[in-house]
Protein backbone atom coordinates (compact mmCIF):
# COMPACT_ATOMS: atom_id res chain seq x y z
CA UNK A 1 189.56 30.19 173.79
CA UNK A 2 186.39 31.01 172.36
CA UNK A 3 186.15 33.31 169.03
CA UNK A 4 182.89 35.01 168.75
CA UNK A 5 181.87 36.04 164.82
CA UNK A 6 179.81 39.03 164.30
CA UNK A 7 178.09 39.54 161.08
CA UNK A 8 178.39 42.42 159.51
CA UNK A 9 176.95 45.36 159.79
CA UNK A 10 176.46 48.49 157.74
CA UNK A 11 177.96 51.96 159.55
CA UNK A 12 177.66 55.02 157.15
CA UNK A 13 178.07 52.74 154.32
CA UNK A 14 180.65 51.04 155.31
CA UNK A 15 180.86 46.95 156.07
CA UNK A 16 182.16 46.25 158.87
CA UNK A 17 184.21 42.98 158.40
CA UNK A 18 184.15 39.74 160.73
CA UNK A 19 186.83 38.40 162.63
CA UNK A 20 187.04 35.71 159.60
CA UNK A 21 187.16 37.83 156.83
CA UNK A 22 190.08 40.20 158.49
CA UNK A 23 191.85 37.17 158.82
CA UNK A 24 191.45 35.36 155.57
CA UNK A 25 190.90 38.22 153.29
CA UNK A 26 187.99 37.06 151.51
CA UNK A 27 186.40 40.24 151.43
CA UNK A 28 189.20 41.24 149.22
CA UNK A 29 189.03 37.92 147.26
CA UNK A 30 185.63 38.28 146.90
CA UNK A 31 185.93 42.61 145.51
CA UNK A 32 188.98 41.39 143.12
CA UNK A 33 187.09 38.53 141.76
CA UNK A 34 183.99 41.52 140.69
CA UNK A 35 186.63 43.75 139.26
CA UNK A 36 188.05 40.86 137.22
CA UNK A 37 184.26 39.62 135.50
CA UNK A 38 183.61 43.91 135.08
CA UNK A 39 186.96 43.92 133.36
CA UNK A 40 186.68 41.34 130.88
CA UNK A 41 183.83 43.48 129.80
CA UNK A 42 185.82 46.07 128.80
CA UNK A 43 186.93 46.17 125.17
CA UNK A 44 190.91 44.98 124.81
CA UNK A 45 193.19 47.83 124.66
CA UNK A 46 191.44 49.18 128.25
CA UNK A 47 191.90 45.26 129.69
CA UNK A 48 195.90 45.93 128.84
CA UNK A 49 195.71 49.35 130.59
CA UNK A 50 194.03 47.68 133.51
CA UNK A 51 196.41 44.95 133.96
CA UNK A 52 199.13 47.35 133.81
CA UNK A 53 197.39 49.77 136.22
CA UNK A 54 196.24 46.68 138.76
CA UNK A 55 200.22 46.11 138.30
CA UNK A 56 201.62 49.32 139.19
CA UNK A 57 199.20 50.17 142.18
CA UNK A 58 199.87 47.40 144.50
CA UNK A 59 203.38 48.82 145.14
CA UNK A 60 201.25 51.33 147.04
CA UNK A 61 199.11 49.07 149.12
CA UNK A 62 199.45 48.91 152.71
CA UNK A 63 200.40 45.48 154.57
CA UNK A 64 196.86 43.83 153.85
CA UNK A 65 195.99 45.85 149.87
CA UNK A 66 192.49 47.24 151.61
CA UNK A 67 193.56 50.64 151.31
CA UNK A 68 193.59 49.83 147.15
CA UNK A 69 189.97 48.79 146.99
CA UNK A 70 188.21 52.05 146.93
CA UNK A 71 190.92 53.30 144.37
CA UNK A 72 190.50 50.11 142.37
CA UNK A 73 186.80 50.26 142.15
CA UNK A 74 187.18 53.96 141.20
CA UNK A 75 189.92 53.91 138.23
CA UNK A 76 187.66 50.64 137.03
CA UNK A 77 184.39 52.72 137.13
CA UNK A 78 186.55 55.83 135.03
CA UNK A 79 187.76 52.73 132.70
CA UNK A 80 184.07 51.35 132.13
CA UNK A 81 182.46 54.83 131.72
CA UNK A 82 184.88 56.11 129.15
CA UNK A 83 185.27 53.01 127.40
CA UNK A 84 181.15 53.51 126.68
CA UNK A 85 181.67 56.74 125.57
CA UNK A 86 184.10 55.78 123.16
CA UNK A 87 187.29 57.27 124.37
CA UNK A 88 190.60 55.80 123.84
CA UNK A 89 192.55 54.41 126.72
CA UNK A 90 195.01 57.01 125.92
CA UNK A 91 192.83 60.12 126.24
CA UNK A 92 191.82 58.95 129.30
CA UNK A 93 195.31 57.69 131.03
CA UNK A 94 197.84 59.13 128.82
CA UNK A 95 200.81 57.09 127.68
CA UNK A 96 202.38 57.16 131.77
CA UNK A 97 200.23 54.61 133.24
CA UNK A 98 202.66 54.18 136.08
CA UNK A 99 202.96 58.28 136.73
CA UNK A 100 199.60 57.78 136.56
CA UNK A 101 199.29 55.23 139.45
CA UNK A 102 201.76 57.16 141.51
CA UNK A 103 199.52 60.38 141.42
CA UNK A 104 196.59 58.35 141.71
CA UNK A 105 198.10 57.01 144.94
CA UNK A 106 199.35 59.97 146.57
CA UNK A 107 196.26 61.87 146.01
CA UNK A 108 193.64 59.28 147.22
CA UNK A 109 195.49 58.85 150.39
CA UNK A 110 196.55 55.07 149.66
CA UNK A 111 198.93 55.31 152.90
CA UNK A 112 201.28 52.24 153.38
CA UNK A 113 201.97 51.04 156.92
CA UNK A 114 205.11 53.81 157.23
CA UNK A 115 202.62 56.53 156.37
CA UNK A 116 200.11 55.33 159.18
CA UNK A 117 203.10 54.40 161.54
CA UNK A 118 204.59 58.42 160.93
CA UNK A 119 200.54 59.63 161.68
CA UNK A 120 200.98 57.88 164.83
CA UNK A 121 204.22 58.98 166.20
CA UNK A 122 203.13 62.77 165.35
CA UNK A 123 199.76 62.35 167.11
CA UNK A 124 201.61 61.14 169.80
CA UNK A 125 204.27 63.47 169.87
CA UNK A 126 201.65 66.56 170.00
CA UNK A 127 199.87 64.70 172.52
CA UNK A 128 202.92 64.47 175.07
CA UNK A 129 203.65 68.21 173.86
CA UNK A 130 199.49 69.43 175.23
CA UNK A 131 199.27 70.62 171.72
């Protein structure tokens, strides 16, 4: 058997990943490892919220955790650009971090494998219906 590799290629800003990297999840190794060195740039109290936040959010993640990246990389950008304008992790997240992640969840579409499974049956379901 013969595995052919392509390398990746940009598609409306998106990477397309290799055969390797779906497999062995270093793309995701390699995004967690940036969020990590941008979060120990942040001053203490937000590294705390983070932890708890990168805590809370994987419950969410769909049978692989790609689905978190884009979320990830957003509540990290919110965490580095309030932290420079001096804001308190409070004021920014509140004191429910893990109502927080819920909401956060729900509303940026981090669907788990049931959610995608469910999309799947009802596309099929309208399909055998002619809708």
């Amino acid at each position: 058997m013969v595995v052919r590799i392509i390398k990746n290629e940009r598609v409306k800003g998106e990477t397309i990943m290799n055969f390797w990297e779906k497999i062995t999840g270093s793309d995701m190794t390699k995004e967690m490892k940036s969020f990590e060195s941008r979060v120990k740039k942040l001053p203490a109290d937000y590294q705390a919220a983070w932890g708890e936040i990168n805590a809370n959010l994987w419950p969410h993640s769909d049978f692989t955790g790609r689905n978190l990246i884009p979320i990830l990389d957003g509540v990290l950008g919110l965490l580095e650009e309030t932290a420079a304008d001096g804001q308190s992790v409070q004021e920014v997240l509140g004191d429910d971090i893990k109502g927080f992640c819920s909401a956060l969840a729900s509303e940026e579409g981090a669907k788990t494998i049931r959610d995608k499974w469910r999309e799947q049956l009802n596309k099929n379901i309208a399909k055998k219906l002619g809708k």
